[in-house]
Protein backbone atom coordinates (compact mmCIF):
# COMPACT_ATOMS: atom_id res chain seq x y z
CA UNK A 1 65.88 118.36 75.21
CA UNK A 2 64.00 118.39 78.47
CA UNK A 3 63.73 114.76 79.17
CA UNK A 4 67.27 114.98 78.44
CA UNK A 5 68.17 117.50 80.89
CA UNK A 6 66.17 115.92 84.01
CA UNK A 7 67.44 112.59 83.31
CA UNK A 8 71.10 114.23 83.81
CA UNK A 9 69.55 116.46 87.02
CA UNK A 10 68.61 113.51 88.24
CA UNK A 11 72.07 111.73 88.36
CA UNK A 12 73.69 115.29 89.64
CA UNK A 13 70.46 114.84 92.67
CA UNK A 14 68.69 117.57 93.92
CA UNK A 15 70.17 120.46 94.86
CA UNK A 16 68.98 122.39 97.66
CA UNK A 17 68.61 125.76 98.38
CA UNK A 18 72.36 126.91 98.50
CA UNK A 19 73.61 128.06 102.32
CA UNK A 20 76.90 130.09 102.48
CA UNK A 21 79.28 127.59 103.47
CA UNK A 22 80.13 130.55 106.81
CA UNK A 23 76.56 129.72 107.96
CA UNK A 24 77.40 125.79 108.34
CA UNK A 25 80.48 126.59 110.34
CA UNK A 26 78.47 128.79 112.47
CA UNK A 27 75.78 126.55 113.12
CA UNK A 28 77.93 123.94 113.82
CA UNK A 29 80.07 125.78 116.49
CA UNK A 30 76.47 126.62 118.40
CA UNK A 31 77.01 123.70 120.46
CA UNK A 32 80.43 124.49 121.23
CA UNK A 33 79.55 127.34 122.56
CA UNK A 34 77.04 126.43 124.48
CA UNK A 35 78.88 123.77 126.40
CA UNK A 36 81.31 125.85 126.88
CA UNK A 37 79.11 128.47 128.69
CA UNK A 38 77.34 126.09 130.27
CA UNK A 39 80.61 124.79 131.98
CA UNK A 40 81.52 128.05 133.26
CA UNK A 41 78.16 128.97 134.61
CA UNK A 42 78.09 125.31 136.39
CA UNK A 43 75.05 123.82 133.95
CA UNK A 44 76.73 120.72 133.54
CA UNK A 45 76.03 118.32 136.32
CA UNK A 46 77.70 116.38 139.37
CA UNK A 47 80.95 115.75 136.65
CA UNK A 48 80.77 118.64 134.90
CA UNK A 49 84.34 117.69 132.77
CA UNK A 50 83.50 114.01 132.23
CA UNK A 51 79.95 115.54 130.66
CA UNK A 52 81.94 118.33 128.58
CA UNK A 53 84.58 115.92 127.22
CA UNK A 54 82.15 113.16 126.16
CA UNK A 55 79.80 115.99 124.63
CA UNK A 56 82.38 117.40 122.68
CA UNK A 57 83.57 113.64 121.38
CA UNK A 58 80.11 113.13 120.63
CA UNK A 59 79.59 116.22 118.82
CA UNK A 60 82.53 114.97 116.28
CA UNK A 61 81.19 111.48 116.18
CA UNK A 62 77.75 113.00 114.92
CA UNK A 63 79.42 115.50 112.12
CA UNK A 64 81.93 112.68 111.36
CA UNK A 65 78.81 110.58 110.69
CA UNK A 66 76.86 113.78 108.65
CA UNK A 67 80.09 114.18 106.11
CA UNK A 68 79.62 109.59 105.36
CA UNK A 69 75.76 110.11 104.85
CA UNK A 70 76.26 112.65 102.05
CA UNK A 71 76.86 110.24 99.47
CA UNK A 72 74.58 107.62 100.41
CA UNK A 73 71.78 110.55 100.30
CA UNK A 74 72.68 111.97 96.89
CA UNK A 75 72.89 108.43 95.46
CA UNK A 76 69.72 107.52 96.99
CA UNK A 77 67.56 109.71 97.38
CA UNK A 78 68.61 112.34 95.07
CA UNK A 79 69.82 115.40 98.19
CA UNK A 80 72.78 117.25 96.81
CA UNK A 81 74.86 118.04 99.73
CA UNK A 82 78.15 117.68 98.59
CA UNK A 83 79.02 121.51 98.71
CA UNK A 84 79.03 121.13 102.26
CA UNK A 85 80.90 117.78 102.83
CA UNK A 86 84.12 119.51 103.48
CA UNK A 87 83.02 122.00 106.38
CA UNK A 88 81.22 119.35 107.96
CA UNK A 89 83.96 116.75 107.68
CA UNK A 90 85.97 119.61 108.97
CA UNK A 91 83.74 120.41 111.83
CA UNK A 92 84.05 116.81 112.97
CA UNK A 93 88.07 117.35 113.44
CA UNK A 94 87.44 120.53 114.58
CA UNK A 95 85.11 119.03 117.83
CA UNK A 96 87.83 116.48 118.19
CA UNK A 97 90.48 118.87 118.77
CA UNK A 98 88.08 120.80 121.10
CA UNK A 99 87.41 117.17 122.90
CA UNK A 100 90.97 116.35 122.74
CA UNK A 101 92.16 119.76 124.08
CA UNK A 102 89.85 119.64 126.83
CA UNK A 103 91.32 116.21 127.94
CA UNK A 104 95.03 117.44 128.31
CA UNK A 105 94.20 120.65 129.60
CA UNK A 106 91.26 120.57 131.34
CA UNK A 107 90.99 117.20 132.66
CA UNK A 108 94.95 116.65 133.00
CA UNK A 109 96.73 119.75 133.28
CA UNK A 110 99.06 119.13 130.65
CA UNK A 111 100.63 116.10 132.84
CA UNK A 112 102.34 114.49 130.15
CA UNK A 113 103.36 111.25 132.44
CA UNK A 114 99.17 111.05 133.64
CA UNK A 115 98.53 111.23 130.08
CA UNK A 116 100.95 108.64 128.41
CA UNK A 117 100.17 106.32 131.15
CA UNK A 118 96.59 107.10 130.10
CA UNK A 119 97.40 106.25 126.54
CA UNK A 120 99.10 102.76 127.54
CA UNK A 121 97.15 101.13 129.83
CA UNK A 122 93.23 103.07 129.08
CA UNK A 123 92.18 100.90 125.39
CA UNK A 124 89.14 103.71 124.85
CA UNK A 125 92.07 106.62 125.08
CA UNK A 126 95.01 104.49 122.95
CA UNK A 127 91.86 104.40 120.53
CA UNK A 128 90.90 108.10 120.69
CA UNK A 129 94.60 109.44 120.06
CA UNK A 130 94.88 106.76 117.02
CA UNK A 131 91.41 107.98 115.95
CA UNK A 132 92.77 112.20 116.01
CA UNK A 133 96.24 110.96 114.67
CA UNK A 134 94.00 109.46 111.40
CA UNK A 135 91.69 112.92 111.18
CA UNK A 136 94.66 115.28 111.32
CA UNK A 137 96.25 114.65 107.95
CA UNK A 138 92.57 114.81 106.60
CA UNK A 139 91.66 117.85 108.08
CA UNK A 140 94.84 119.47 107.03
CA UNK A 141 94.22 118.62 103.59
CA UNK A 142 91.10 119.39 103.05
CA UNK A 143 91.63 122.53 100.69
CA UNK A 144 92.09 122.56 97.15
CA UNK A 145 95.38 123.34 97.21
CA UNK A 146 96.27 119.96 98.73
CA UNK A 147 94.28 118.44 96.06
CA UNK A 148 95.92 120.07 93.43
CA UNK A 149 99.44 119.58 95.04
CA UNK A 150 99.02 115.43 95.95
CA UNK A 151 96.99 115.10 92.58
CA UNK A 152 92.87 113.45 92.72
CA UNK A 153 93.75 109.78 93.08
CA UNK A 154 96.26 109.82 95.64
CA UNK A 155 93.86 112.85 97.70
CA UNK A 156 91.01 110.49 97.39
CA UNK A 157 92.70 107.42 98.65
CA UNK A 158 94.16 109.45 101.67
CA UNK A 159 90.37 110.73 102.38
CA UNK A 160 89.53 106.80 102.07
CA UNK A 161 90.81 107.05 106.06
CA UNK A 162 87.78 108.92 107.35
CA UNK A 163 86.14 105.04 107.15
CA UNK A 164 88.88 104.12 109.48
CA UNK A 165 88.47 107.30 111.63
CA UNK A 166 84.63 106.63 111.77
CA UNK A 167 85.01 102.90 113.38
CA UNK A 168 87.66 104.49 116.08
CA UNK A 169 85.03 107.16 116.76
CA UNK A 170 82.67 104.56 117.79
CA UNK A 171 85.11 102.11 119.59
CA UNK A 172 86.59 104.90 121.55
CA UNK A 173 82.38 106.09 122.47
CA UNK A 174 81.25 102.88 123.02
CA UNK A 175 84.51 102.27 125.94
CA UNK A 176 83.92 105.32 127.12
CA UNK A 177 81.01 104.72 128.46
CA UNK A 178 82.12 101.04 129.66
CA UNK A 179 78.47 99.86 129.50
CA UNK A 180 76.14 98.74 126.64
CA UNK A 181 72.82 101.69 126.38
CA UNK A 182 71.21 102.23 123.62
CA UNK A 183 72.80 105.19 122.29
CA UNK A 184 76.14 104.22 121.82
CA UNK A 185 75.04 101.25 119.87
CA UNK A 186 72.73 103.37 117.51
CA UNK A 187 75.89 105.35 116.42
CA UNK A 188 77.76 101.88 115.99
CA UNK A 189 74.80 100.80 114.13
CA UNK A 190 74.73 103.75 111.61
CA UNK A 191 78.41 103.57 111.05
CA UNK A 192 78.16 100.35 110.38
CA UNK A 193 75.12 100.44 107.79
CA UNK A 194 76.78 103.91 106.06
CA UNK A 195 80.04 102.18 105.67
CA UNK A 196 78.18 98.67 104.64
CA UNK A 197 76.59 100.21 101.44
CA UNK A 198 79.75 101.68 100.17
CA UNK A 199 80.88 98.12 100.71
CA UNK A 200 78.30 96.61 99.21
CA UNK A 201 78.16 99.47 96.38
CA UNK A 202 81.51 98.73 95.41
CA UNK A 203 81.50 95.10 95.41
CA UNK A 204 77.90 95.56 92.72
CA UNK A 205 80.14 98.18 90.67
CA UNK A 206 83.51 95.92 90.44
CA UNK A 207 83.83 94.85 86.78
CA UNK A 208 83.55 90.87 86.19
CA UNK A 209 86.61 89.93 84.65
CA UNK A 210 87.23 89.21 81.00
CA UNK A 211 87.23 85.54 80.10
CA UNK A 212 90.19 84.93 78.04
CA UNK A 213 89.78 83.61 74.20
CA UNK A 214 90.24 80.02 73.63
């Protein structure tokens, strides 16, 4: 009965110590804030909106990336974090808004014909607007409700876009800063290794097919 019950505990992983799902949102809107003070009380350096915009882009990359590694860590390593996948997925579109609002506003003043020529002739901002276009129907249904109204499969293959999303995030980063350091790269590279292993996981788990009778 034991031996039983921890081989199943181990296939459900470990399960932390349970966090109210409030304290991840608030935790994850510190930086937010931050930048956000730090703007208005001139912290930010020489550019102060090229360093808030890329900050805030940055900020969804890096929760966009958290929600992809939950899997990966339950399956491997046995951390159950999947309580928390939605309000970090959500946070990711949330700082994507934030960096997307701050780029018409902020940074453009709302001037719709410095902004579309933005989006046509800029390749990092035609990515970035694709990139929000693919997080929005996510985001908006990420609630039960959704899943209950579009049904599991069809919810799950929608949600299937975050992969997309994910390699926009880093295309739209990595010609932002229109040079190759290091840091830029190590996002591309953990993108690419997260989304690589549910490749590879899927191809290992795809049934063989049946050889026919003779």
């Amino acid at each position: 009965m034991t031996g039983r019950a921890s081989v199943q505990g181990a296939k459900k992983g470990f399960a932390l110590p349970q966090v109210p799902k409030i304290a991840v949102y608030i935790a994850g809107f510190i930086p937010a804030v931050w930048l956000f003070y730090a703007g208005v009380t001139d912290q930010l350096g020489a550019d102060p909106m090229r360093y808030l915009e890329q900050a805030l882009g940055l900020w969804s990359l890096r929760f966009l990336i958290g929600s992809l590694a939950i899997t990966p860590l339950r399956q491997l390593f046995g951390i159950n974090l999947l309580r928390y996948r939605r309000a970090i997925g959500l946070l990711a579109f949330y700082y994507a808004a934030l960096h997307l609002i701050t780029y018409l506003v902020l940074d453009q003043g709302l001037d719709l014909a410095a902004i579309w020529t933005d989006i046509v002739k800029r390749p990092y901002i035609t990515i970035g607007m694709a990139t929000f276009v693919i997080l929005l129907p996510l985001a908006l249904t990420s609630n039960n409700a959704a899943i209950r109204r579009m049904g599991g499969q069809a919810w799950a293959r929608l949600h299937k876009l975050v992969y997309v999303a994910a390699i926009g995030a880093v295309l739209h980063y990595i010609l932002v800063v229109k040079s190759w350091p290091p840091e830029p790269l190590v996002y591309a590279a953990i993108v690419a290794v997260l989304l690589g292993y549910r490749l590879v996981r899927s191809l290992v788990k795809k049934p063989s097919p049946r050889r026919r009778p003779a």
